[in-house]
Protein backbone atom coordinates (compact mmCIF):
# COMPACT_ATOMS: atom_id res chain seq x y z
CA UNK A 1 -5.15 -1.43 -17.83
CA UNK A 2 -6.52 -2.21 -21.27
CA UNK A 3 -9.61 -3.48 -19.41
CA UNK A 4 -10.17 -0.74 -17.65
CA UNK A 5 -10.25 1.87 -21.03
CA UNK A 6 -12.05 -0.70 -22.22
CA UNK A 7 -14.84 -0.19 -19.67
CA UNK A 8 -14.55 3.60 -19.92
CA UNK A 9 -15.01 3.55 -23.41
CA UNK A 10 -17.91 1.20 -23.04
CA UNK A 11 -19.78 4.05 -20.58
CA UNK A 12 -18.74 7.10 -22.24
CA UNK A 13 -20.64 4.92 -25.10
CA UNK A 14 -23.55 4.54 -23.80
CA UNK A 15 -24.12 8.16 -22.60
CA UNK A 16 -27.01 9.80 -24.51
CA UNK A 17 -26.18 13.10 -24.98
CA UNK A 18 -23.02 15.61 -25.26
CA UNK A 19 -23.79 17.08 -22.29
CA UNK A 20 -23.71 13.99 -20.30
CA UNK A 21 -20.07 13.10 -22.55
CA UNK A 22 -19.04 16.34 -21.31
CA UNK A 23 -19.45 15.88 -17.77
CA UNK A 24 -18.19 12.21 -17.85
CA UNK A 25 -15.13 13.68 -19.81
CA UNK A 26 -14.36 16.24 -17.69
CA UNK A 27 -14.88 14.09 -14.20
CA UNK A 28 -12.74 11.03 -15.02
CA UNK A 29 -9.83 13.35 -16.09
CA UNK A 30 -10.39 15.39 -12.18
CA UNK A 31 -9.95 11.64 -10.91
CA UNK A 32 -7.05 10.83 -13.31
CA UNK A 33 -5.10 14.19 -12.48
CA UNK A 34 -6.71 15.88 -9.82
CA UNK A 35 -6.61 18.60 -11.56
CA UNK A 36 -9.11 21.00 -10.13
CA UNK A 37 -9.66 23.32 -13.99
CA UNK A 38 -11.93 20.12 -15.05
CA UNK A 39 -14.62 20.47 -12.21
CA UNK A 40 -14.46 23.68 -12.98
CA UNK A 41 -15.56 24.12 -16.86
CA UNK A 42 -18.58 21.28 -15.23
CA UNK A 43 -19.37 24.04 -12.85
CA UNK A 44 -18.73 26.86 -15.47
CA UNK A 45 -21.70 25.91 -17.03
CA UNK A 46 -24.88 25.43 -14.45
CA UNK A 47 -26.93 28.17 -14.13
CA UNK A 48 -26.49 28.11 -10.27
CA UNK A 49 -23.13 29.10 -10.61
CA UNK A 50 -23.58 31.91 -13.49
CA UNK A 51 -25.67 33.75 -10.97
CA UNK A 52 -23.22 33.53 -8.36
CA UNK A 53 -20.51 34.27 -10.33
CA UNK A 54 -22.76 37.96 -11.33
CA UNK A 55 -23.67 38.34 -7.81
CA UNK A 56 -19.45 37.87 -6.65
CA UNK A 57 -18.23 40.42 -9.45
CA UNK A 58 -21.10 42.69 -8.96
CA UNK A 59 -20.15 43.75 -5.15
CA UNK A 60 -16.70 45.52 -4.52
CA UNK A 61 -16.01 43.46 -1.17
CA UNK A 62 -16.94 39.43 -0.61
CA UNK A 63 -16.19 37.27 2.22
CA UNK A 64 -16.95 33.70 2.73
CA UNK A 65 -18.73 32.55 5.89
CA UNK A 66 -18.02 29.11 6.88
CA UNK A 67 -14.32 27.12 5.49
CA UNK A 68 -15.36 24.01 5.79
CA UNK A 69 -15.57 22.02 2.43
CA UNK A 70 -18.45 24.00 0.15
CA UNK A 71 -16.05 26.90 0.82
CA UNK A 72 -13.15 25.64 -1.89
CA UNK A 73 -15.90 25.26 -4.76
CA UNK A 74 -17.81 28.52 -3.79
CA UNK A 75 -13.62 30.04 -3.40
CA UNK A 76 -12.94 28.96 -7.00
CA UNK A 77 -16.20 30.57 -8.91
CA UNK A 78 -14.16 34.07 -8.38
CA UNK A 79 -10.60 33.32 -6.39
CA UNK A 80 -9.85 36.98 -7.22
CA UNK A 81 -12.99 38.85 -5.65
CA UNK A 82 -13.01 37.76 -1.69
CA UNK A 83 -11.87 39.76 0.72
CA UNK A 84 -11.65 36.97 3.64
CA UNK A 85 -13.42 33.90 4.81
CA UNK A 86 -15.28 34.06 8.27
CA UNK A 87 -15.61 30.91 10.17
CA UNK A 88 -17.26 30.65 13.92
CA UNK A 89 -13.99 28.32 14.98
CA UNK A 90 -11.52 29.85 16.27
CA UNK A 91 -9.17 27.02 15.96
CA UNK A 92 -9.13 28.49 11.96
CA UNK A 93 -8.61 32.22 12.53
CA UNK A 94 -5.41 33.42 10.73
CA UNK A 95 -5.09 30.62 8.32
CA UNK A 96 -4.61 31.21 4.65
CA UNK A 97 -7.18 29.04 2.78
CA UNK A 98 -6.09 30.06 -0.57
CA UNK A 99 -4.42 32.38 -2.61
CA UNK A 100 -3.32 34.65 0.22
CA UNK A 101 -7.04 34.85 1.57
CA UNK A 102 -7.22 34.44 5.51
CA UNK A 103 -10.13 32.89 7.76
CA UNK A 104 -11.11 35.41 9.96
CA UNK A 105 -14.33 35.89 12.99
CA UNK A 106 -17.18 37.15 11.86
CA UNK A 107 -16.11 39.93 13.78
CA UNK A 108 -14.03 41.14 10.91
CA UNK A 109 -17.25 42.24 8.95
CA UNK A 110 -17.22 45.28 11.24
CA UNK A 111 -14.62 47.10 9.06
CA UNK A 112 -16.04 46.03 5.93
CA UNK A 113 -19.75 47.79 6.03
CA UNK A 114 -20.56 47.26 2.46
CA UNK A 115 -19.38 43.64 2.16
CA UNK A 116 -21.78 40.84 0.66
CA UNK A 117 -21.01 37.52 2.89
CA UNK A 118 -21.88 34.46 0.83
CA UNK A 119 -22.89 31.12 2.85
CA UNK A 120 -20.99 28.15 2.04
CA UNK A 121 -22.55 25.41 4.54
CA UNK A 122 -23.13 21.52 3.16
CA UNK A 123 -26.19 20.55 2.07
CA UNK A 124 -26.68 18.34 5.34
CA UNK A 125 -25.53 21.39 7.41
CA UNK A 126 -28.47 23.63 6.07
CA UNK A 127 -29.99 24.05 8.99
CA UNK A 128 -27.13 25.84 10.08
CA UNK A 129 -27.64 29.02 7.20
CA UNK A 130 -30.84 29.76 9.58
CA UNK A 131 -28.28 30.66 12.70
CA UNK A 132 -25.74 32.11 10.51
CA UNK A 133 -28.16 34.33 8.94
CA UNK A 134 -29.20 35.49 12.76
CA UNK A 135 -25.97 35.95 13.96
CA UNK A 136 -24.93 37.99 10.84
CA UNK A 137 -27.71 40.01 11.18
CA UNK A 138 -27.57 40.42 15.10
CA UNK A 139 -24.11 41.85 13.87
CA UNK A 140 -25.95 44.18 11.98
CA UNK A 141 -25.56 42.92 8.58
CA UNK A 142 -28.27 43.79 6.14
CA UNK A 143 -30.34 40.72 4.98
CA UNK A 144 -29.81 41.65 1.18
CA UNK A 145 -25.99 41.48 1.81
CA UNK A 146 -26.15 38.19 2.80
CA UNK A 147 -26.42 35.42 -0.02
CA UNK A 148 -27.32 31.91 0.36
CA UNK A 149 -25.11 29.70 -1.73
C-alpha cells in the first residue's frame, strides 16, 4: 500500500501544471470511490460541455436519443432538464435510466413538437448520427432541434 501512494505521489509530482493536478486529482479519487461528482467537476470545466449545458437549460423540453453509454455523461450535464431518452431498441423501451427518466421510441417525439433531441452515440459509432439525423428528420423533426453531442 505504501508503495503504491508512493507512486501516486511520484506522478501527481511530476505533472506540470494545476490543471493537469486537477484532473489527476479528481480521476484517481472516481477510481478510489466511484464516485461519479469527481468526473463531473473534470467535465464541469471543458468548454464542450459549457455549451451543452446552455443549449440543455435554454430549451423547455430535452430528450436523449440513443442509451447506450455516452448517454449517462450527456444525462448528468443537466439530470433535471430531459424529458425522456429515445433509443431505436425496443428491447429498452419502458426502462428507467435514471432519476425517474424512461427510454422511450423515437416515436414519442410526436407529442413533444418543440423538443430539442440531443445525440449521444460513441465516438466509434459516429457514423450512426448521419442515420439518426435522417430518421429524426423523416419524423419531421426540424434540423436546428436536433444537436450533435
Amino acid at each position: 500500500m505504501e508503495l503504491q501512494s508512493q507512486v501516486i505521489r511520484d506522478i501527481h509530482d511530476h505533472l506540470q501544471d494545476d490543471e493537469s493536478k486537477f484532473i489527476f486529482g479528481n480521476r484517481l479519487m472516481y477510481s478510489i470511490t466511484g464516485n461519479r461528482s469527481y468526473l463531473q467537476v473534470i467535465i464541469d470545466k471543458l468548454p464542450e460541455a459549457k455549451w451543452l449545458k446552455a443549449e440543455i437549460e435554454h430549451s423547455e423540453e430535452n430528450f436523449i436519443f440513443g442509451a447506450g453509454t455516452r448517454c449517462r455523461d450527456l444525462y448528468y450535464l443537466a439530470p433535471d432538464k430531459w424529458a425522456g431518452i429515445i433509443d431505436n431498441d425496443e428491447t429498452k423501451w419502458g426502462k428507467e435510466f435514471s432519476g425517474g427518466v424512461t427510454i422511450v421510441p423515437p416515436k414519442e417525439l410526436y407529442a413533444h413538437p418543440h423538443a430539442k433531441v440531443f445525440l449521444s452515440v460513441r465516438r466509434n459509432l459516429l457514423r450512426y448520427q448521419d442515420e439518426i439525423v435522417r430518421q429524426l428528420t423523416d419524423m419531421g423533426i426540424a434540423p436546428q432541434r436536433i444537436v450533435r453531442v
